[in-house]
ModelCIF file with pLDDT and N, C-alpha, C, O atoms, coordinates in Angstrom:
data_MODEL
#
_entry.id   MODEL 
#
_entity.id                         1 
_entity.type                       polymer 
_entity.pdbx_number_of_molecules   1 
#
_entity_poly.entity_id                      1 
_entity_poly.type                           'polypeptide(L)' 
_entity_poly.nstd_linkage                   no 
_entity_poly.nstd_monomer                   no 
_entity_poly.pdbx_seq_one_letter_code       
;(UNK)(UNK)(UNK)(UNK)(UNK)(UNK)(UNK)(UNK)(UNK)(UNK)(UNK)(UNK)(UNK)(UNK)(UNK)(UNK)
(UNK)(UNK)(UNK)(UNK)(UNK)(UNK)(UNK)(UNK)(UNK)(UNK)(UNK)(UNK)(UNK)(UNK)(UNK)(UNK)
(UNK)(UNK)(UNK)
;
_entity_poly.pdbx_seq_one_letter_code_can   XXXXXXXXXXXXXXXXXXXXXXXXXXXXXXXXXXX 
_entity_poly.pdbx_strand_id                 A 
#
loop_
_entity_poly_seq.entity_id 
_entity_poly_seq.num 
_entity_poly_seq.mon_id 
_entity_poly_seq.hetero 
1 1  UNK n 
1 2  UNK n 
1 3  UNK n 
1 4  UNK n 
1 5  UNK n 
1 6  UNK n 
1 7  UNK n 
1 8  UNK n 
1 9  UNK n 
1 10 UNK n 
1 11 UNK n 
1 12 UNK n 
1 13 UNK n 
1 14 UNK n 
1 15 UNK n 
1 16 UNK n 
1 17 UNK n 
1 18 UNK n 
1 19 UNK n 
1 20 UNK n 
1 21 UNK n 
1 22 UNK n 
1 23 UNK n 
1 24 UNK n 
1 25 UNK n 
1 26 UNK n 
1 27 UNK n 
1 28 UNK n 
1 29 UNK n 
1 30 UNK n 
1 31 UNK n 
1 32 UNK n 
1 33 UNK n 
1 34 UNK n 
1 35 UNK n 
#
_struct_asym.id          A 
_struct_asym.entity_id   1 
#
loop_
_ma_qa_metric.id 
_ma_qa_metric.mode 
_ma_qa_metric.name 
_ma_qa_metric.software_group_id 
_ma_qa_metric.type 
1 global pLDDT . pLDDT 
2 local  pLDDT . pLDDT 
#
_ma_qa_metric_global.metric_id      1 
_ma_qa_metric_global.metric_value   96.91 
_ma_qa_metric_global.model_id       1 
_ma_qa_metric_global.ordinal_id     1 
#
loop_
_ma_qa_metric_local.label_asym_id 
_ma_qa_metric_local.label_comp_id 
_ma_qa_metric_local.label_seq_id 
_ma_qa_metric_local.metric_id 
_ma_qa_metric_local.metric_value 
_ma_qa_metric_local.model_id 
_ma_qa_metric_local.ordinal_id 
A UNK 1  2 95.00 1 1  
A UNK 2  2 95.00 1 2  
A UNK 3  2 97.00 1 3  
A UNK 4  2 97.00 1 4  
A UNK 5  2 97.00 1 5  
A UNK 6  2 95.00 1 6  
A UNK 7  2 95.00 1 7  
A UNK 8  2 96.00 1 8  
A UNK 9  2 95.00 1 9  
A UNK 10 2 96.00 1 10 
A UNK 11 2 96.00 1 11 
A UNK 12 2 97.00 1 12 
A UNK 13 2 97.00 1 13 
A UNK 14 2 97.00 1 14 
A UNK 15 2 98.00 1 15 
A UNK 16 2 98.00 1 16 
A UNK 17 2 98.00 1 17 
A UNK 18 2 97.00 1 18 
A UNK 19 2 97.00 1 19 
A UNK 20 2 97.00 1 20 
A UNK 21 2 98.00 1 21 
A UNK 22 2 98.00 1 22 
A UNK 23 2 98.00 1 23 
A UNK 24 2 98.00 1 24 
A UNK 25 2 98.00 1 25 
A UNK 26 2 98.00 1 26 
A UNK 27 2 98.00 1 27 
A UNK 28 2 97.00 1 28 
A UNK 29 2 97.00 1 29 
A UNK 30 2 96.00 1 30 
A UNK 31 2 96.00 1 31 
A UNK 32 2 97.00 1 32 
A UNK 33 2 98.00 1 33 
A UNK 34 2 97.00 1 34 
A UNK 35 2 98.00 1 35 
#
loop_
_atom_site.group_PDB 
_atom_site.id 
_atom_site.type_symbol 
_atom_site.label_atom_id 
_atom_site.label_alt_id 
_atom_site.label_comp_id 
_atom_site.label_asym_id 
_atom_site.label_entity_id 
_atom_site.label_seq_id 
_atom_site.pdbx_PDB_ins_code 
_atom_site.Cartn_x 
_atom_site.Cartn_y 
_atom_site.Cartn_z 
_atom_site.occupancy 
_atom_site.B_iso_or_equiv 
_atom_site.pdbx_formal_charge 
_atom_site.auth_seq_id 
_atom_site.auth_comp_id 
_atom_site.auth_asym_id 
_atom_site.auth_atom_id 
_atom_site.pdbx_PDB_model_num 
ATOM 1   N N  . UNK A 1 1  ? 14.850 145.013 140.611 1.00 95.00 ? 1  UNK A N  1 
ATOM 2   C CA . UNK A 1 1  ? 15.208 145.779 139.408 1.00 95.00 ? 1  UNK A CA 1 
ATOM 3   C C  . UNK A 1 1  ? 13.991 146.221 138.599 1.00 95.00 ? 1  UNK A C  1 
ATOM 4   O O  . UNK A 1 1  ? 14.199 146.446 137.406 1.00 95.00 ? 1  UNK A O  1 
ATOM 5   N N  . UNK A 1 2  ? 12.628 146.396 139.113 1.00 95.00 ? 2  UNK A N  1 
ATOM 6   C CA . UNK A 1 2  ? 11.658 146.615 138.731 1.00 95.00 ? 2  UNK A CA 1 
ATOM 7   C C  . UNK A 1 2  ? 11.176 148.416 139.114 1.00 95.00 ? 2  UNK A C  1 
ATOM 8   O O  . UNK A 1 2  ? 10.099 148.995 139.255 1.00 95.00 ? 2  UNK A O  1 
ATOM 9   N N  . UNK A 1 3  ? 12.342 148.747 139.160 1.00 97.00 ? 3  UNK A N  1 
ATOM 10  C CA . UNK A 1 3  ? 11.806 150.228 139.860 1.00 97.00 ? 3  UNK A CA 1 
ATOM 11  C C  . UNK A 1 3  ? 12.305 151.209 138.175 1.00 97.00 ? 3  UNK A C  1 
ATOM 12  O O  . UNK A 1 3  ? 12.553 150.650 137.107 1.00 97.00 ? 3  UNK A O  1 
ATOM 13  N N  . UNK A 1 4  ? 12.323 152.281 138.349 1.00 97.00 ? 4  UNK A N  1 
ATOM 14  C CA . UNK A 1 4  ? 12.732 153.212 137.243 1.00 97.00 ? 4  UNK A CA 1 
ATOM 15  C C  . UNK A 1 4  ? 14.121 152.898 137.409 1.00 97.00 ? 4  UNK A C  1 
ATOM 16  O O  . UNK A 1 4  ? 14.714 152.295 138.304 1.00 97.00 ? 4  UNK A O  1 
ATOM 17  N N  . UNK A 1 5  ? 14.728 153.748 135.749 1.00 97.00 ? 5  UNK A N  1 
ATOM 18  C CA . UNK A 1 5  ? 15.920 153.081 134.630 1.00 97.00 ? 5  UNK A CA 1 
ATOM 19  C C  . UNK A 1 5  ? 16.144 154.306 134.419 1.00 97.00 ? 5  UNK A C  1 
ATOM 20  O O  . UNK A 1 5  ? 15.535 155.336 134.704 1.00 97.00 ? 5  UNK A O  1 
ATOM 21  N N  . UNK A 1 6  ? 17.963 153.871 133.389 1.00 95.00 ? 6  UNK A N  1 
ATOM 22  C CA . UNK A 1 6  ? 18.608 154.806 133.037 1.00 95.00 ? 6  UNK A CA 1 
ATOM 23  C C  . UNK A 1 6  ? 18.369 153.644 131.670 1.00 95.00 ? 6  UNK A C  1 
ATOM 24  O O  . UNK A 1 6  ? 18.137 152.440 131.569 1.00 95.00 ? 6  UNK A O  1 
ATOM 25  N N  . UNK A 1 7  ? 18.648 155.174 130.441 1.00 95.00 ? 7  UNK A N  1 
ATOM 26  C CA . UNK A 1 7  ? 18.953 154.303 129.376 1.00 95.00 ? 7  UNK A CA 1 
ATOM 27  C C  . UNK A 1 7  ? 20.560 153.848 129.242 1.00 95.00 ? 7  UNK A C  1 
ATOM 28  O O  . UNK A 1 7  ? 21.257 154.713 129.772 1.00 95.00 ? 7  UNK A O  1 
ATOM 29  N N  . UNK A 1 8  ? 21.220 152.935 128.784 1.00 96.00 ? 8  UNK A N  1 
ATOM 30  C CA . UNK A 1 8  ? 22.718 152.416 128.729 1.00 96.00 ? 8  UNK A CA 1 
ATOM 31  C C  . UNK A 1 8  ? 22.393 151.775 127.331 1.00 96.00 ? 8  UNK A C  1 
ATOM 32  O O  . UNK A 1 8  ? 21.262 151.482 126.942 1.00 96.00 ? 8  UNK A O  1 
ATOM 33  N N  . UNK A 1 9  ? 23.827 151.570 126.487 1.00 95.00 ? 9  UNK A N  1 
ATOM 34  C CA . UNK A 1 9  ? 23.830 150.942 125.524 1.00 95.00 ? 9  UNK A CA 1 
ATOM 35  C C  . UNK A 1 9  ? 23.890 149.573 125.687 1.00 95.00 ? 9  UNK A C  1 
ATOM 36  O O  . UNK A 1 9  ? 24.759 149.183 126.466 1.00 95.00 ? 9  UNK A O  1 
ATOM 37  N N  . UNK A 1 10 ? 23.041 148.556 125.037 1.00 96.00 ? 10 UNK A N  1 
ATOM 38  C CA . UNK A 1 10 ? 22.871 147.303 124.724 1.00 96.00 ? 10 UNK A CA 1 
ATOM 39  C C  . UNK A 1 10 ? 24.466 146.770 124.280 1.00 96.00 ? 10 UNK A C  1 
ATOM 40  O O  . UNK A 1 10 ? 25.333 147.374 123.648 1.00 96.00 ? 10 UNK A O  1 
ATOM 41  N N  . UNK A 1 11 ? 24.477 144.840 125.118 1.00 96.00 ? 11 UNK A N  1 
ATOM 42  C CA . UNK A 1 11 ? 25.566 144.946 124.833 1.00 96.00 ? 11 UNK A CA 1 
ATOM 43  C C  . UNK A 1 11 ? 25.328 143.104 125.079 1.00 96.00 ? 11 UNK A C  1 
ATOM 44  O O  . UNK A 1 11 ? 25.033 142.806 126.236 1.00 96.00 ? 11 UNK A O  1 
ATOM 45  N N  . UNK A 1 12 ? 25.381 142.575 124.627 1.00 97.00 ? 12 UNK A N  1 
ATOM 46  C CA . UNK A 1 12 ? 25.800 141.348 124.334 1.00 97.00 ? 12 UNK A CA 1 
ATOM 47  C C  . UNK A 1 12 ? 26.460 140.822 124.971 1.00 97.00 ? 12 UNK A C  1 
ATOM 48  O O  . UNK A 1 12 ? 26.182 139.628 125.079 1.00 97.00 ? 12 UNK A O  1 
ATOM 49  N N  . UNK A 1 13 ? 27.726 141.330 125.790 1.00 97.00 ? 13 UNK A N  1 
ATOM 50  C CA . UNK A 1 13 ? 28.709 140.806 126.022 1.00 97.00 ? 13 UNK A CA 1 
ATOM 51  C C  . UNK A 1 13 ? 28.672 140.690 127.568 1.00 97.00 ? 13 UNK A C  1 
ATOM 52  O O  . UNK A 1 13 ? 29.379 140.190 128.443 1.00 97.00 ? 13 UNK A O  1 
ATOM 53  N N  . UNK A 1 14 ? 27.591 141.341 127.496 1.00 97.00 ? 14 UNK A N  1 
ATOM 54  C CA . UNK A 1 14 ? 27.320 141.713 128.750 1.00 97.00 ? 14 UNK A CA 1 
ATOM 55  C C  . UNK A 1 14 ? 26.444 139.956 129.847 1.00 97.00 ? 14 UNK A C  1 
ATOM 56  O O  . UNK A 1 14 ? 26.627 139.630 131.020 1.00 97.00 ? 14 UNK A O  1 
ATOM 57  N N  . UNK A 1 15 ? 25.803 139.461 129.046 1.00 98.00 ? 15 UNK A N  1 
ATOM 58  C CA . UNK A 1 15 ? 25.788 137.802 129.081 1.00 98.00 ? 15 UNK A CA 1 
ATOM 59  C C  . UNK A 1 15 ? 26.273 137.198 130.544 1.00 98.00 ? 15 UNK A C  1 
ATOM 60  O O  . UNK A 1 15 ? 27.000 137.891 131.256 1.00 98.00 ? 15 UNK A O  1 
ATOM 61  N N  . UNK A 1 16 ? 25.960 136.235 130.853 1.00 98.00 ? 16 UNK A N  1 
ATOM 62  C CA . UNK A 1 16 ? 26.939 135.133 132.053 1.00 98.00 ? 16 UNK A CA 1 
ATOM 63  C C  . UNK A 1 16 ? 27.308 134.351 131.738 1.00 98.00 ? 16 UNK A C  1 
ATOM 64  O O  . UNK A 1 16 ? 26.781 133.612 130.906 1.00 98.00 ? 16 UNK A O  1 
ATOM 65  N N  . UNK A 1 17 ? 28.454 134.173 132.318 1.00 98.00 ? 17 UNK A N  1 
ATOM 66  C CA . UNK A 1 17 ? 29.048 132.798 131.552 1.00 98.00 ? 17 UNK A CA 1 
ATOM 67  C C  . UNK A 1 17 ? 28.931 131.770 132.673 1.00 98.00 ? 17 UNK A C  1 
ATOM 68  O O  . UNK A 1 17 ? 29.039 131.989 133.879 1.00 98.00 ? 17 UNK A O  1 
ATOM 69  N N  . UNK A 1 18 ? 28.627 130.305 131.901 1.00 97.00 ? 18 UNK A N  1 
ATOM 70  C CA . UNK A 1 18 ? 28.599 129.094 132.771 1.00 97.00 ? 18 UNK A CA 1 
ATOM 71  C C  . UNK A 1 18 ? 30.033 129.113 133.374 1.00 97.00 ? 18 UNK A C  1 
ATOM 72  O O  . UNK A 1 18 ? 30.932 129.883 133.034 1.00 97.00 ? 18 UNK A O  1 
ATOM 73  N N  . UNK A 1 19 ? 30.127 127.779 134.677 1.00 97.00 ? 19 UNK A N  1 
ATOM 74  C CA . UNK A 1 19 ? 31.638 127.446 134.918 1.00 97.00 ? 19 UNK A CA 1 
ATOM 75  C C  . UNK A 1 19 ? 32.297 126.898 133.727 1.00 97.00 ? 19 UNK A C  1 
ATOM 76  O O  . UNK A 1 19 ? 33.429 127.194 133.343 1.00 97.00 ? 19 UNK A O  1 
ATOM 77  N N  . UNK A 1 20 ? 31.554 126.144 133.225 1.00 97.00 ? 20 UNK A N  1 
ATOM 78  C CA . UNK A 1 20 ? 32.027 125.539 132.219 1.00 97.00 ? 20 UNK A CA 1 
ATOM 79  C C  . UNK A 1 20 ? 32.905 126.450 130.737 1.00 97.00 ? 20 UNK A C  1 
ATOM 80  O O  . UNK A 1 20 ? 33.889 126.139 130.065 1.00 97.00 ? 20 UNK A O  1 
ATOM 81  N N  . UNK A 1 21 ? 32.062 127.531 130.705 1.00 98.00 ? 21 UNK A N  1 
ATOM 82  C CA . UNK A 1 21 ? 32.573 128.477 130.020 1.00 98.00 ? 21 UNK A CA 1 
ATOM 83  C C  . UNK A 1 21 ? 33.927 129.471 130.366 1.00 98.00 ? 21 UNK A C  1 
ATOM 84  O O  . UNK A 1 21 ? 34.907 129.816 129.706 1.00 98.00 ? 21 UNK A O  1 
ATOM 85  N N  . UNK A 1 22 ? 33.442 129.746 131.779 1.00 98.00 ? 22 UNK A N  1 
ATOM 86  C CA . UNK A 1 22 ? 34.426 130.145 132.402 1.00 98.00 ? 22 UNK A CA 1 
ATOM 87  C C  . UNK A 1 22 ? 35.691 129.954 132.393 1.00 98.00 ? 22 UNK A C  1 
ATOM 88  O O  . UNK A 1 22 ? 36.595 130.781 132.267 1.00 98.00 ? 22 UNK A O  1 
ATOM 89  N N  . UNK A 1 23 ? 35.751 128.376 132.587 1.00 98.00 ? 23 UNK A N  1 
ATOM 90  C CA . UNK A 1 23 ? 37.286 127.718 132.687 1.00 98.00 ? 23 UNK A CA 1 
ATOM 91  C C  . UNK A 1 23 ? 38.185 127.698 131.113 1.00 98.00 ? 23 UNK A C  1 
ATOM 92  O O  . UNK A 1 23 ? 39.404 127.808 130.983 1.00 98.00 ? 23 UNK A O  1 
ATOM 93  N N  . UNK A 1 24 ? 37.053 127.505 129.918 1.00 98.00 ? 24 UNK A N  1 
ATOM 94  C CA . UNK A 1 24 ? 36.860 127.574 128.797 1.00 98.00 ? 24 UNK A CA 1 
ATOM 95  C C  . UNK A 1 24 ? 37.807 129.082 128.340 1.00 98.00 ? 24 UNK A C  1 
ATOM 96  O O  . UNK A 1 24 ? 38.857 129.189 127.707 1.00 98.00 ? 24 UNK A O  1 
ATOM 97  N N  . UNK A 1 25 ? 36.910 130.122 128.971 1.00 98.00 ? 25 UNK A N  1 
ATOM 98  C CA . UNK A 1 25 ? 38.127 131.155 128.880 1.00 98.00 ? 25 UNK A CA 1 
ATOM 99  C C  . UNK A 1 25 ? 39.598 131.552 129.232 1.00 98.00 ? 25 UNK A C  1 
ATOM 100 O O  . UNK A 1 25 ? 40.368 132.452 128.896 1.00 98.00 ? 25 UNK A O  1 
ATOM 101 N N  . UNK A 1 26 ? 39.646 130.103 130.340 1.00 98.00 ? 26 UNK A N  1 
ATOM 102 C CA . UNK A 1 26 ? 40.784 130.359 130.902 1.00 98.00 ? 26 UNK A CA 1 
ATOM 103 C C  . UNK A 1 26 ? 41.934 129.597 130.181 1.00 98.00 ? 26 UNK A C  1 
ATOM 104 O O  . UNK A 1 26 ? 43.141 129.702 130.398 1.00 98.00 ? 26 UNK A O  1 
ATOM 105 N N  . UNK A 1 27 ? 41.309 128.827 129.298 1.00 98.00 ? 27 UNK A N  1 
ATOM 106 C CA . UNK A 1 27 ? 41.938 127.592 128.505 1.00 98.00 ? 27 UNK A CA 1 
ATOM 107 C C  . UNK A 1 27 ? 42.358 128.851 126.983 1.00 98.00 ? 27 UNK A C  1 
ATOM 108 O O  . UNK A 1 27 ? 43.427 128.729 126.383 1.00 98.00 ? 27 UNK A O  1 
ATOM 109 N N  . UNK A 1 28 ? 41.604 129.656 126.698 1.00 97.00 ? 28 UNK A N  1 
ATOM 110 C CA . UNK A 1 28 ? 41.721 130.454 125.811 1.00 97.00 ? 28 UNK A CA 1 
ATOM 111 C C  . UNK A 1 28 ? 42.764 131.723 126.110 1.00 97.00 ? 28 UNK A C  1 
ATOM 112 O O  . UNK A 1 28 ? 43.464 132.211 125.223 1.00 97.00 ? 28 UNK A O  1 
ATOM 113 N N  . UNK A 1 29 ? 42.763 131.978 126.883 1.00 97.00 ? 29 UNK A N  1 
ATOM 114 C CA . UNK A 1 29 ? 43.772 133.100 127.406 1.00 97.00 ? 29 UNK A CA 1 
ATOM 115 C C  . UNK A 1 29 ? 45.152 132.616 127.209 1.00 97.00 ? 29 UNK A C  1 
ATOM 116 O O  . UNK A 1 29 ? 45.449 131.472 126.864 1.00 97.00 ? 29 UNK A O  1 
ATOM 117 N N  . UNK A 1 30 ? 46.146 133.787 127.509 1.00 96.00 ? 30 UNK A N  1 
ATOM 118 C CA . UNK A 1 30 ? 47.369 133.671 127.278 1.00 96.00 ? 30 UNK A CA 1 
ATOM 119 C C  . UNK A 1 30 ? 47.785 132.986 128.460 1.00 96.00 ? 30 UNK A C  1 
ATOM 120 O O  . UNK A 1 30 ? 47.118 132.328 129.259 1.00 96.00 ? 30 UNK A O  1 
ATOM 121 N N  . UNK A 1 31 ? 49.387 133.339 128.421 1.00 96.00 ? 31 UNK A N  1 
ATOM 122 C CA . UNK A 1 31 ? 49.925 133.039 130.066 1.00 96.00 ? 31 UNK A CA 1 
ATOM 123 C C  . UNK A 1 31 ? 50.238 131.701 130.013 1.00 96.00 ? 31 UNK A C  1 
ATOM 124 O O  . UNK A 1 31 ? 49.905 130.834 129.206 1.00 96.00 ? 31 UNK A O  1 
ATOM 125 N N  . UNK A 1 32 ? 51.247 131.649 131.446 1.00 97.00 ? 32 UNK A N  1 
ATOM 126 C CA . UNK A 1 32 ? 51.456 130.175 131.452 1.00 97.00 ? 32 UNK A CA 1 
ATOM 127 C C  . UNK A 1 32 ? 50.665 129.546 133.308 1.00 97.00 ? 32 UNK A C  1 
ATOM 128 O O  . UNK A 1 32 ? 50.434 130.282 134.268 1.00 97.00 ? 32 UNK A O  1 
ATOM 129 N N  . UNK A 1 33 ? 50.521 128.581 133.255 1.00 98.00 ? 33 UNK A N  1 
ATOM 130 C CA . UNK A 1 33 ? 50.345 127.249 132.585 1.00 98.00 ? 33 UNK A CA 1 
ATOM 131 C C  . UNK A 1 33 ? 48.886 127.547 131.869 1.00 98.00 ? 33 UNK A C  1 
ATOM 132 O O  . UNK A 1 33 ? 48.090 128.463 132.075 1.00 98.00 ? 33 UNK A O  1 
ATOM 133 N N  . UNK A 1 34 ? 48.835 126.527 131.030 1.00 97.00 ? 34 UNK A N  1 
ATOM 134 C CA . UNK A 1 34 ? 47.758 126.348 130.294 1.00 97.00 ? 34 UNK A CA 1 
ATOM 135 C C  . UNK A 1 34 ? 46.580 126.302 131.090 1.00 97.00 ? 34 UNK A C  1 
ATOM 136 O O  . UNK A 1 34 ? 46.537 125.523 132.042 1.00 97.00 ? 34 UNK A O  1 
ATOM 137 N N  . UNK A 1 35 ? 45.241 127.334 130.707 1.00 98.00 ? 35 UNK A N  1 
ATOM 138 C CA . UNK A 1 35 ? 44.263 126.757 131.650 1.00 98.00 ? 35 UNK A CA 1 
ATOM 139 C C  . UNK A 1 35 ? 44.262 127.665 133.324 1.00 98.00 ? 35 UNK A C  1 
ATOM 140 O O  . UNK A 1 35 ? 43.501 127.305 134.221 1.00 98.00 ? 35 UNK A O  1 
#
């Protein structure tokens, strides 16, 4: 990824999430079963 770029808007969200986080979201989401 060291070659020439496009500019794109900055974005935060854009981030990785751990597993730990991951599952974390899944605990946060709707739906059934929990998790």
């Amino acid at each position: 990824s060291q070659g020439p770029t496009m500019y794109i808007e900055a974005s935060p969200a854009r981030r990785m999430v751990s597993k730990k986080e991951y599952i974390e979201h899944h605990f946060r989401s709707t739906g059934a079963p929990e998790g």
